[in-house]
Protein backbone atom coordinates (compact mmCIF):
# COMPACT_ATOMS: atom_id res chain seq x y z
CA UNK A 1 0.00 0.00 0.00
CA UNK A 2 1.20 3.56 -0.70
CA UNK A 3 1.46 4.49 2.85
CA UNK A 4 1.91 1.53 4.70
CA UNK A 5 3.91 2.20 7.77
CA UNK A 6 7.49 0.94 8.86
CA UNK A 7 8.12 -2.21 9.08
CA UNK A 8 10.85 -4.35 11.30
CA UNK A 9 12.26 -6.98 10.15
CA UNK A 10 11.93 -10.07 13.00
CA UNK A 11 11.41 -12.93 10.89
CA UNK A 12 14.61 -14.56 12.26
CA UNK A 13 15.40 -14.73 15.54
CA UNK A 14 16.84 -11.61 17.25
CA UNK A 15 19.70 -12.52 19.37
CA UNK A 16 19.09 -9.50 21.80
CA UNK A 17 15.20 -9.91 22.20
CA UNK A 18 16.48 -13.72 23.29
CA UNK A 19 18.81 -12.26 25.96
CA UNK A 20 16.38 -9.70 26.78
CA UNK A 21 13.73 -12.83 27.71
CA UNK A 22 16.52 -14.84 29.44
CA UNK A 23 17.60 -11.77 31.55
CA UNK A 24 13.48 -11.29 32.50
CA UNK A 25 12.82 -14.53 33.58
CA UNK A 26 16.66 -14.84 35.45
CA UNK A 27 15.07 -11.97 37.61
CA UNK A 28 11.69 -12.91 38.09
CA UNK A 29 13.39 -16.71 39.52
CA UNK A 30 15.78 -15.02 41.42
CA UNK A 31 12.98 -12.88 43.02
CA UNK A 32 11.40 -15.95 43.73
CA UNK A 33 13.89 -17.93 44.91
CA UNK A 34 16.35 -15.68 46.81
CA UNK A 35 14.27 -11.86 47.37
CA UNK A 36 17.28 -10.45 49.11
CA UNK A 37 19.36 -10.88 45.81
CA UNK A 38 17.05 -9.79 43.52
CA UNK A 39 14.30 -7.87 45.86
CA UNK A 40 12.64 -5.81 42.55
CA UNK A 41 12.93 -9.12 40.33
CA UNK A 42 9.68 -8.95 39.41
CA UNK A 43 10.65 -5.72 37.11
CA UNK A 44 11.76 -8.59 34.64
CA UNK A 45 7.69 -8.54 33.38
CA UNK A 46 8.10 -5.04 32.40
CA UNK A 47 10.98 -6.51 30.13
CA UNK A 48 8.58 -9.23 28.99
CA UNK A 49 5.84 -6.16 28.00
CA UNK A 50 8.01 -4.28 26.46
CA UNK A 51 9.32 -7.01 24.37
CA UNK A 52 5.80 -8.32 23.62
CA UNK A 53 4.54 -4.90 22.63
CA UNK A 54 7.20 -4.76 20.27
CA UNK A 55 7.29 -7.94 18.43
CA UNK A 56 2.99 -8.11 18.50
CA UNK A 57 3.09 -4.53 16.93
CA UNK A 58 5.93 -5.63 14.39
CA UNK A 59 4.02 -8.47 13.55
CA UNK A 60 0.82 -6.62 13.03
CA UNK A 61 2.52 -3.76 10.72
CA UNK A 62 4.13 -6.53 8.72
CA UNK A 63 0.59 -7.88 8.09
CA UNK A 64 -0.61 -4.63 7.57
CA UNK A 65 2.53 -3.90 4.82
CA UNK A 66 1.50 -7.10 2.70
CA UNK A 67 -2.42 -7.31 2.84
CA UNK A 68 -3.39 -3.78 3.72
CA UNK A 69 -5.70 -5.06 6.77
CA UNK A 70 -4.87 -7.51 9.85
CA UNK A 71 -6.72 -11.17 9.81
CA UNK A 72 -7.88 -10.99 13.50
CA UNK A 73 -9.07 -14.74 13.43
CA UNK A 74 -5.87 -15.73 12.20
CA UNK A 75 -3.83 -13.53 14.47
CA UNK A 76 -5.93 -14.85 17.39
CA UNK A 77 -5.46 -18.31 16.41
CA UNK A 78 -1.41 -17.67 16.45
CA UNK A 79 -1.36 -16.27 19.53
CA UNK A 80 -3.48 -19.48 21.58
CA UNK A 81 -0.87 -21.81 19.59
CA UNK A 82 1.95 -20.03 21.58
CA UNK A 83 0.17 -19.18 24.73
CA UNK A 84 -2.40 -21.47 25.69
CA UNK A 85 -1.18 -25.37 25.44
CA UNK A 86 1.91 -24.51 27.90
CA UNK A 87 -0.11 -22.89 29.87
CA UNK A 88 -3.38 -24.95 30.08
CA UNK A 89 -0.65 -27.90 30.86
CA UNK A 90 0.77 -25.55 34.03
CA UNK A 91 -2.76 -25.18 35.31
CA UNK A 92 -3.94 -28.88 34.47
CA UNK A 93 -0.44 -29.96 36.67
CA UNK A 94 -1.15 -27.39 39.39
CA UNK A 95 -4.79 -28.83 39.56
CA UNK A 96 -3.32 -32.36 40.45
CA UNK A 97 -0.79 -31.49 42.68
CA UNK A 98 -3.11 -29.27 44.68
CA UNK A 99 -5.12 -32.21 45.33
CA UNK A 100 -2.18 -34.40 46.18
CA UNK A 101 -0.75 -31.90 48.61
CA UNK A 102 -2.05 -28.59 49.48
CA UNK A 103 -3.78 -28.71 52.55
CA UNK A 104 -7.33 -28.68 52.53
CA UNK A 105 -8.11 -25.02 53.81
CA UNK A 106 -6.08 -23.93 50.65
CA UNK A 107 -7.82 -25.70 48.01
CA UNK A 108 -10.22 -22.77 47.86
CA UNK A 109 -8.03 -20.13 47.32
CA UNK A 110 -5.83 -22.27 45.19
CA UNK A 111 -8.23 -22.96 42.71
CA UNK A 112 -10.44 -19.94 42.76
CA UNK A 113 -7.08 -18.47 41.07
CA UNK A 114 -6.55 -21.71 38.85
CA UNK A 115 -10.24 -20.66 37.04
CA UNK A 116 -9.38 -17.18 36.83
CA UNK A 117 -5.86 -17.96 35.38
CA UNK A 118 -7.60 -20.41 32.63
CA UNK A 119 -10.25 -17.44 31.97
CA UNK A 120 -6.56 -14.87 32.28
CA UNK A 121 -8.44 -12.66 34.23
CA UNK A 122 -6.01 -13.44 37.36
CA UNK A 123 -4.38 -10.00 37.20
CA UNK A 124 -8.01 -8.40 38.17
CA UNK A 125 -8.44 -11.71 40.65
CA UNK A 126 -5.54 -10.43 42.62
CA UNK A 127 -6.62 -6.30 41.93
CA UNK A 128 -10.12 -7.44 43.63
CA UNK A 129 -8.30 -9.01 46.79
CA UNK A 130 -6.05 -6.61 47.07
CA UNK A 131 -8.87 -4.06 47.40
CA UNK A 132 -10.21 -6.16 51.03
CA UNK A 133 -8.60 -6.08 54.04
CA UNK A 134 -9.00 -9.61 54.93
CA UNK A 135 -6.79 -10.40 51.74
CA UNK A 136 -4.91 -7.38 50.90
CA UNK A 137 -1.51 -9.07 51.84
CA UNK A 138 -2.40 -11.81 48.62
CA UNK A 139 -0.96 -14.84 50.16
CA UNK A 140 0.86 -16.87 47.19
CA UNK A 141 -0.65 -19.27 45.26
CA UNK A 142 0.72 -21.44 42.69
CA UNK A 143 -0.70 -20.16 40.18
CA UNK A 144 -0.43 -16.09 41.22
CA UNK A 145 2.57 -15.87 38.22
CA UNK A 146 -0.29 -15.39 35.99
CA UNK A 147 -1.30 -11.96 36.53
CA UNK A 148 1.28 -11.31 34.20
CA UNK A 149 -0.10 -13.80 31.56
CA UNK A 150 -3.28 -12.38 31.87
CA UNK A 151 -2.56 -8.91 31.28
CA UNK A 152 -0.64 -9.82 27.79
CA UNK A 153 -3.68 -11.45 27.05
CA UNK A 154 -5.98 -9.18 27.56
CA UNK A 155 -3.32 -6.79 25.60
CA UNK A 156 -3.10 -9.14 22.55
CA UNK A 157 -7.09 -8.76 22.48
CA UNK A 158 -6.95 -4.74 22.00
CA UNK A 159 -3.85 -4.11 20.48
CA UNK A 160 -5.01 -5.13 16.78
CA UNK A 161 -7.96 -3.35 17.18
CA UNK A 162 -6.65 -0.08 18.00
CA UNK A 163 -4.58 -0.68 14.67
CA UNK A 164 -7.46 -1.41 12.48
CA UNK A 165 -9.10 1.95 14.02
CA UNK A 166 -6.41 3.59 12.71
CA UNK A 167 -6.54 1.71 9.14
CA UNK A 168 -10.22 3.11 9.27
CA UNK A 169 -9.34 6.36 10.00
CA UNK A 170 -6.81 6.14 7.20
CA UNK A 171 -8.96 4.65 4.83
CA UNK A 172 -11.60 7.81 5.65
CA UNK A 173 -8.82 10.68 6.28
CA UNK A 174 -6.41 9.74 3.75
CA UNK A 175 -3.42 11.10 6.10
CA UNK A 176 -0.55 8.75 6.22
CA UNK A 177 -0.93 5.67 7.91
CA UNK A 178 2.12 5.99 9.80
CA UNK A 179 1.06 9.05 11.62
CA UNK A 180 -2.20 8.06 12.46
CA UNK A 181 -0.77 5.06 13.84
CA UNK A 182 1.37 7.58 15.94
CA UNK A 183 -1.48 9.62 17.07
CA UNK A 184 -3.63 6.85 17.95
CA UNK A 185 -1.08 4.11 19.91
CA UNK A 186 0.82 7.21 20.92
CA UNK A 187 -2.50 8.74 22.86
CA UNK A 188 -3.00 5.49 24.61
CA UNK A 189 0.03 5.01 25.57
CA UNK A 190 0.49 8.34 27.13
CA UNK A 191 -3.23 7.89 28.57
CA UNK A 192 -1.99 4.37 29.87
CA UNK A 193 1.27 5.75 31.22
CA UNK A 194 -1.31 9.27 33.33
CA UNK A 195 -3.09 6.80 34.66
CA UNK A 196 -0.31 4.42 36.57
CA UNK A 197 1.46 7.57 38.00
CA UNK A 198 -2.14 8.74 39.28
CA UNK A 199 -3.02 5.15 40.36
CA UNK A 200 0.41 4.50 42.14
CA UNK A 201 -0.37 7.15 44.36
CA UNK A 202 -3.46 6.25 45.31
CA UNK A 203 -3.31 2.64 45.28
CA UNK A 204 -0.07 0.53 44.65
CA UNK A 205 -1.35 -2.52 44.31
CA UNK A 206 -4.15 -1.72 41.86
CA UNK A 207 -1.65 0.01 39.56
CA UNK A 208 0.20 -3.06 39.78
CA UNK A 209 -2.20 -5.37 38.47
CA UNK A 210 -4.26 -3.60 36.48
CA UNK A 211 -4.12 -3.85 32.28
CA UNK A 212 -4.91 0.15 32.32
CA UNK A 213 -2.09 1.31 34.03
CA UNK A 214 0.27 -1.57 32.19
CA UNK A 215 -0.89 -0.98 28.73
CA UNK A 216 1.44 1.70 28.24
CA UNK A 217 4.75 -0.49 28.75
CA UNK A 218 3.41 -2.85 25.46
CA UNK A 219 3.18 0.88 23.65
CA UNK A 220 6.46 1.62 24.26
CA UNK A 221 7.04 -1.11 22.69
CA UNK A 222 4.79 -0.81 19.59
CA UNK A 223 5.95 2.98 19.19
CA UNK A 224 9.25 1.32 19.00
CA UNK A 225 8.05 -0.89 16.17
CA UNK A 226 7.08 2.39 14.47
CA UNK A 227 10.38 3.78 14.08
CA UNK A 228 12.09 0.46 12.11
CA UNK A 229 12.71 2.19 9.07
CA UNK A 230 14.69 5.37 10.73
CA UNK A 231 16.36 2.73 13.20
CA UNK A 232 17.65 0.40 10.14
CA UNK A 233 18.99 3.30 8.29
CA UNK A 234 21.04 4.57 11.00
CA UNK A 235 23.90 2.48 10.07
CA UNK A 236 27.06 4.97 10.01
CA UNK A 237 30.01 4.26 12.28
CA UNK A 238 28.70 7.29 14.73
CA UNK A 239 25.49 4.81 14.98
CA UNK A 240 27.34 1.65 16.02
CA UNK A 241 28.88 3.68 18.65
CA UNK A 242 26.14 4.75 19.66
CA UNK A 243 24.50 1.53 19.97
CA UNK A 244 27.45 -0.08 21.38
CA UNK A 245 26.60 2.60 24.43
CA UNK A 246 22.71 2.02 24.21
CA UNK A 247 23.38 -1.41 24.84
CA UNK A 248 25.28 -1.26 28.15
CA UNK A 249 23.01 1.28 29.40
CA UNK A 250 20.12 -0.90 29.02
CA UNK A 251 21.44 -3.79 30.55
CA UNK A 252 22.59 -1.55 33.58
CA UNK A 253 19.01 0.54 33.46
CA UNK A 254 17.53 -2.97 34.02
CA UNK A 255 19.79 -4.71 36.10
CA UNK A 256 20.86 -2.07 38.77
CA UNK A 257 16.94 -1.76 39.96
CA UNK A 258 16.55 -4.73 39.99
CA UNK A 259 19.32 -5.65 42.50
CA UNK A 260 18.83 -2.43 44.19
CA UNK A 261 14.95 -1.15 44.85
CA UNK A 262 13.24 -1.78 47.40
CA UNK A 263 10.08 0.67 47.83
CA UNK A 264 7.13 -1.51 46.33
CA UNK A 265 4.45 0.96 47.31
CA UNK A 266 6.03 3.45 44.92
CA UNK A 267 6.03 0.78 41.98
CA UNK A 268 5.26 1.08 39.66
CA UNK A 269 4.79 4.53 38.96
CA UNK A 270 7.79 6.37 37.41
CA UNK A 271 10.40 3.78 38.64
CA UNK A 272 9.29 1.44 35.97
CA UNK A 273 10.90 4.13 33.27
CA UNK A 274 14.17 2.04 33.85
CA UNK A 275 13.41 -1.39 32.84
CA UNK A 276 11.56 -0.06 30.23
CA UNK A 277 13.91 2.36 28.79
CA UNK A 278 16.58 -0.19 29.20
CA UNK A 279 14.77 -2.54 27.67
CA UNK A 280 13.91 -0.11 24.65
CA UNK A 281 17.52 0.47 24.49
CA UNK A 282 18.72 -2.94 24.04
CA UNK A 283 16.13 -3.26 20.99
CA UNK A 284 16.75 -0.49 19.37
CA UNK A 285 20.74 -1.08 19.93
CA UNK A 286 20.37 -4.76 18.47
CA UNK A 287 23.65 -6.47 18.10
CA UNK A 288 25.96 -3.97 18.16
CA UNK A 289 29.39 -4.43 16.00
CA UNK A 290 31.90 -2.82 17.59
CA UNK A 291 34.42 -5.11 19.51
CA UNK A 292 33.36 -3.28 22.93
CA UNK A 293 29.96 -3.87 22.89
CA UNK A 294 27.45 -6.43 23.85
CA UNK A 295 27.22 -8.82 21.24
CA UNK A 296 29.32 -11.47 22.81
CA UNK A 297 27.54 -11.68 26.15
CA UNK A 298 24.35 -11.90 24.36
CA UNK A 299 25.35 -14.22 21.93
CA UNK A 300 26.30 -17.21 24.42
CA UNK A 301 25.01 -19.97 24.11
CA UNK A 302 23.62 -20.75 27.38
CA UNK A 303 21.55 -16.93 27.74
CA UNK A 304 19.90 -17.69 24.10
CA UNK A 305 18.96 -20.66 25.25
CA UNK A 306 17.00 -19.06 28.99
CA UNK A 307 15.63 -17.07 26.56
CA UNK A 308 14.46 -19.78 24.27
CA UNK A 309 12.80 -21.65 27.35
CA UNK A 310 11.80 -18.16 29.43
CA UNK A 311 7.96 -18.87 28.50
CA UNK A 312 7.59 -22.41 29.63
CA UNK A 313 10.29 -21.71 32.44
CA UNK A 314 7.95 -18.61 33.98
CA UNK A 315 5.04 -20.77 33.97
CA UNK A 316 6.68 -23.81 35.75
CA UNK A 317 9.25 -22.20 38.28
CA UNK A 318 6.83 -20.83 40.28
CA UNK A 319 4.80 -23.67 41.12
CA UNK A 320 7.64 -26.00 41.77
CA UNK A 321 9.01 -23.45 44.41
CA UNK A 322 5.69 -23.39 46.29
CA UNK A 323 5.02 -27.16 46.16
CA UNK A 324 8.10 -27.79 47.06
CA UNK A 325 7.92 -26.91 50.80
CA UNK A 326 4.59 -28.92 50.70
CA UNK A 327 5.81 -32.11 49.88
CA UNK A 328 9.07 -31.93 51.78
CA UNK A 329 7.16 -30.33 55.29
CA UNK A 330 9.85 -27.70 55.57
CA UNK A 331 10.94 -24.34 53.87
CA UNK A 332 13.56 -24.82 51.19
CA UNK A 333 17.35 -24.74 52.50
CA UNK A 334 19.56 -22.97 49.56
CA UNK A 335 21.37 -26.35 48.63
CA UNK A 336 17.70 -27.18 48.02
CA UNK A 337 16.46 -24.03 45.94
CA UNK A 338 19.40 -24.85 43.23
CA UNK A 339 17.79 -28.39 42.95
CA UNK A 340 14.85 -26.74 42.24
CA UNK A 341 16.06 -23.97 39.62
CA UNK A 342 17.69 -27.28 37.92
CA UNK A 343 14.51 -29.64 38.18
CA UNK A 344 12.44 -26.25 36.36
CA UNK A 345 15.07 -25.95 33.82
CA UNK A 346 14.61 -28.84 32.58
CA UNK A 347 10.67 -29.41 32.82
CA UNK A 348 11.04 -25.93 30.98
CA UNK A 349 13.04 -27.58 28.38
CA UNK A 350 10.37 -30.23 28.45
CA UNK A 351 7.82 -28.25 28.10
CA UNK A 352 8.91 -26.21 25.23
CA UNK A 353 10.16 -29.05 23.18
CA UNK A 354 6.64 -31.45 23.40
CA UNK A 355 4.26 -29.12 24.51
CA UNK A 356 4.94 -25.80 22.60
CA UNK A 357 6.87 -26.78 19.94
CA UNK A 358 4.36 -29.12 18.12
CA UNK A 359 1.85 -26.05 18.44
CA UNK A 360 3.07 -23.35 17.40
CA UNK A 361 5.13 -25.08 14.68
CA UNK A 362 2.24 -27.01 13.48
CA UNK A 363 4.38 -30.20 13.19
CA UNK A 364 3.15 -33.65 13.88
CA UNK A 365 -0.23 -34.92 14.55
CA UNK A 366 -0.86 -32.36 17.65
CA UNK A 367 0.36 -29.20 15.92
CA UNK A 368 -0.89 -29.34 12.23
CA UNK A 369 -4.39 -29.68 13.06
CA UNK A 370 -6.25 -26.93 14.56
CA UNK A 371 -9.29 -29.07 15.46
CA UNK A 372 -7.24 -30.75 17.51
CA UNK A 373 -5.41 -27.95 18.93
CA UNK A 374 -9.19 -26.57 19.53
CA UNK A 375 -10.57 -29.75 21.34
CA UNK A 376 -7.29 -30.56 23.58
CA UNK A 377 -8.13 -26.55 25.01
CA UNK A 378 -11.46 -27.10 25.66
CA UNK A 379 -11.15 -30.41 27.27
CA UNK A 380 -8.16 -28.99 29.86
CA UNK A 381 -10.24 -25.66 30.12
CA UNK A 382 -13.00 -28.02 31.01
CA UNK A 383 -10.90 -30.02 33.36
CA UNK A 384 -9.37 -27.21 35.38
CA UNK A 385 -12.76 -25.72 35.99
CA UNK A 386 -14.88 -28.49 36.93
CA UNK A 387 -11.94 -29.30 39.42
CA UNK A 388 -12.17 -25.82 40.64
CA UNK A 389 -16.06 -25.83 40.91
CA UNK A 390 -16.04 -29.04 42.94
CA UNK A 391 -12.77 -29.71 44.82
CA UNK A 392 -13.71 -26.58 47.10
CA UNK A 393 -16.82 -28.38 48.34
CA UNK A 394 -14.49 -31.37 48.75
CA UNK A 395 -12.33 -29.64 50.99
CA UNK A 396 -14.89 -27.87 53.31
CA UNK A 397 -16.25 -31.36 53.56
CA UNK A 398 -13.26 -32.95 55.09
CA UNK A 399 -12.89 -30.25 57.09
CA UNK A 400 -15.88 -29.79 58.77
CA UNK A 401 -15.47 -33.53 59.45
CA UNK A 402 -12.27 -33.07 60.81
CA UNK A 403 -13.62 -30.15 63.32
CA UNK A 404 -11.80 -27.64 61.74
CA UNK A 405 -14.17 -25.40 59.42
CA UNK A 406 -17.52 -23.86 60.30
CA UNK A 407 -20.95 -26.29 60.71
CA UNK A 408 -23.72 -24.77 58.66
């Protein structure tokens, strides 16, 4: 089309987004694992936003480049081929080994969160019991990780909507494409971005959860995507410098918070500028030629492959540290929480090779047909809430029985 907008270029894969995934979920298991090493840890999902925003909105502009509109079935069904088997597998695993050894007065909590994970609504699960006293300290549950999920989710649903508002605007208007694409993912952003400073103040953990005040990290992403074609002609000497610089920065813009913050009731507001920037920098910077620079850290072998297992190893680290203590009757020594990091490694590794690969590479019997890929959903979506709908009861059962719950 005449005016189509920029478009990057990620149809191989980018070694930096790859280190930027393995350095996110490094940081969220760390957090996890060992808080005083990495007590702001969790800033690693504002790497993951970023990154998503960029690559969804690259992927979308690319669409938009070579059919002048976006598919949304078919951009829908892409996205549940990468997202949803993993995930529906974490849940469908949780499930079982809440029954097998949670104790009974967690079973409701446990799988209340379970349903809203499968539905990705967890992220306003947690904003809703944050907002009552008797649960605004949100005891962990296995499956609490998820907020995260769910707010990409619910981003991956707007996003290409926004985008064909502004091909209908274009297609009435007839201004260029890329500027109304500006205007309109810049103004949400920057609405996005008001509201989190405004809703920080007034209530940290809302802002925390809640897809408003995050959907501005996924634009700064997408704005990113925008500027492709001034980013891919800055290729003088000056420029690899400069990137060479950009590079560091952003590693040290996400890294030095991460080790260092500690104020979570003034997160996220405008502390979150630093992962975000850094991670913006490390995009934009890419891989870097000069012999100073960054390339060869993020080119080893063992950080692009975290990053190639950083989906399946954020869904599965988390439970595996909170079961763990459950089955063993005692909080995790460190010799113990290295096991563990190992053991999710390589059910990670696991997981990505038979449970995402097949789908979203439509290979084999599993992968290539979307029936299938449609029915195996449904019957674990069907699973995990029939288990959360009943095993509740179950529970306050057994323990009225056993004298410890309320008598009607």
């Amino acid at each position: 089309m005449a005016s189509s907008p920029a478009v990057p270029s990620t149809t191989t894969v980018r070694p930096e987004i790859q280190a930027l995934r393995a350095v996110a979920v490094a940081a969220v298991v760390l957090h996890h694992g060992w808080p005083a090493v990495a007590p702001a840890g969790y800033m690693g999902v504002d790497v993951f936003f970023v990154v998503s925003g960029y690559l969804i909105t690259a992927l979308l502009l690319r669409e938009v480049h070579r059919t002048g509109g976006i598919s949304l079935r078919e951009f829908y069904v892409r996205r549940a081929r990468r997202i949803l088997p993993a995930a529906m597998a974490v849940l469908l695993a949780v499930s079982a080994a809440t029954l097998a050894f949670a104790p009974y007065r967690d079973w409701a909590a446990f799988f209340r969160e379970i349903v809203a994970s499968a539905f990705y609504v967890e992220n306003w699960r947690l904003a809703a019991d944050s907002q009552s006293p008797a649960s605004a300290d949100l005891e962990s549950t296995p499956v609490q990780h998820f907020w995260s999920l769910s707010v990409e989710e619910q981003f991956y649903l707007a996003w290409p909507l926004l985008i064909l508002l502004a091909l209908w605007i274009f297609h009435r208007r007839g201004a260029p494409l890329q500027r109304i694409l500006w205007i309109v993912l810049g103004t949400v952003s920057v609405l996005s971005f008001a509201w989190s400073l405004v809703l920080t103040v007034d209530d940290h953990n809302l802002a925390y959860f809640s897809t408003l005040s995050r959907a501005w990290e996924f634009g700064a992403g997408g704005l990113l995507a925008l500027l492709a074609t001034r980013v891919a002609r800055a290729t003088g000497a000056h420029w690899k410098i400069a990137r060479s610089w950009a590079s560091w920065t952003g590693i040290a813009l996400i890294a030095v918070p991460i080790i260092t913050f500690q104020d979570t009731e003034a997160f996220p507001g405008l502390w979150v500028l630093l992962p975000v920037a850094g991670t913006l920098a490390i995009i934009w910077a890419g891989m870097p030629e000069m012999r100073w620079s960054t390339a060869r850290l993020v080119g080893l072998r063992p950080v692009q492959w975290v990053g190639d297992i950083s989906y399946s190893l954020y869904l599965w680290h988390w439970p595996i540290f909170m079961f763990a203590p459950m089955i063993t009757g005692v909080p995790s020594p460190p010799a113990l929480m290295v096991a563990l990091v190992g053991f999710a490694l390589v059910v990670s590794a696991l997981s990505k090779r038979f449970i995402e690969d097949p789908f979203r590479r439509r290979v084999g019997p599993v992968g290539s047909h979307p029936r299938v890929l449609a029915g195996a959903l449904a019957f674990a979506l069907a699973g995990v809430v029939t288990l959360g709908s009943v095993a509740p009861g179950i529970a306050a059962e057994e323990l009225v029985c056993r004298g410890q719950g309320p008598r009607d």
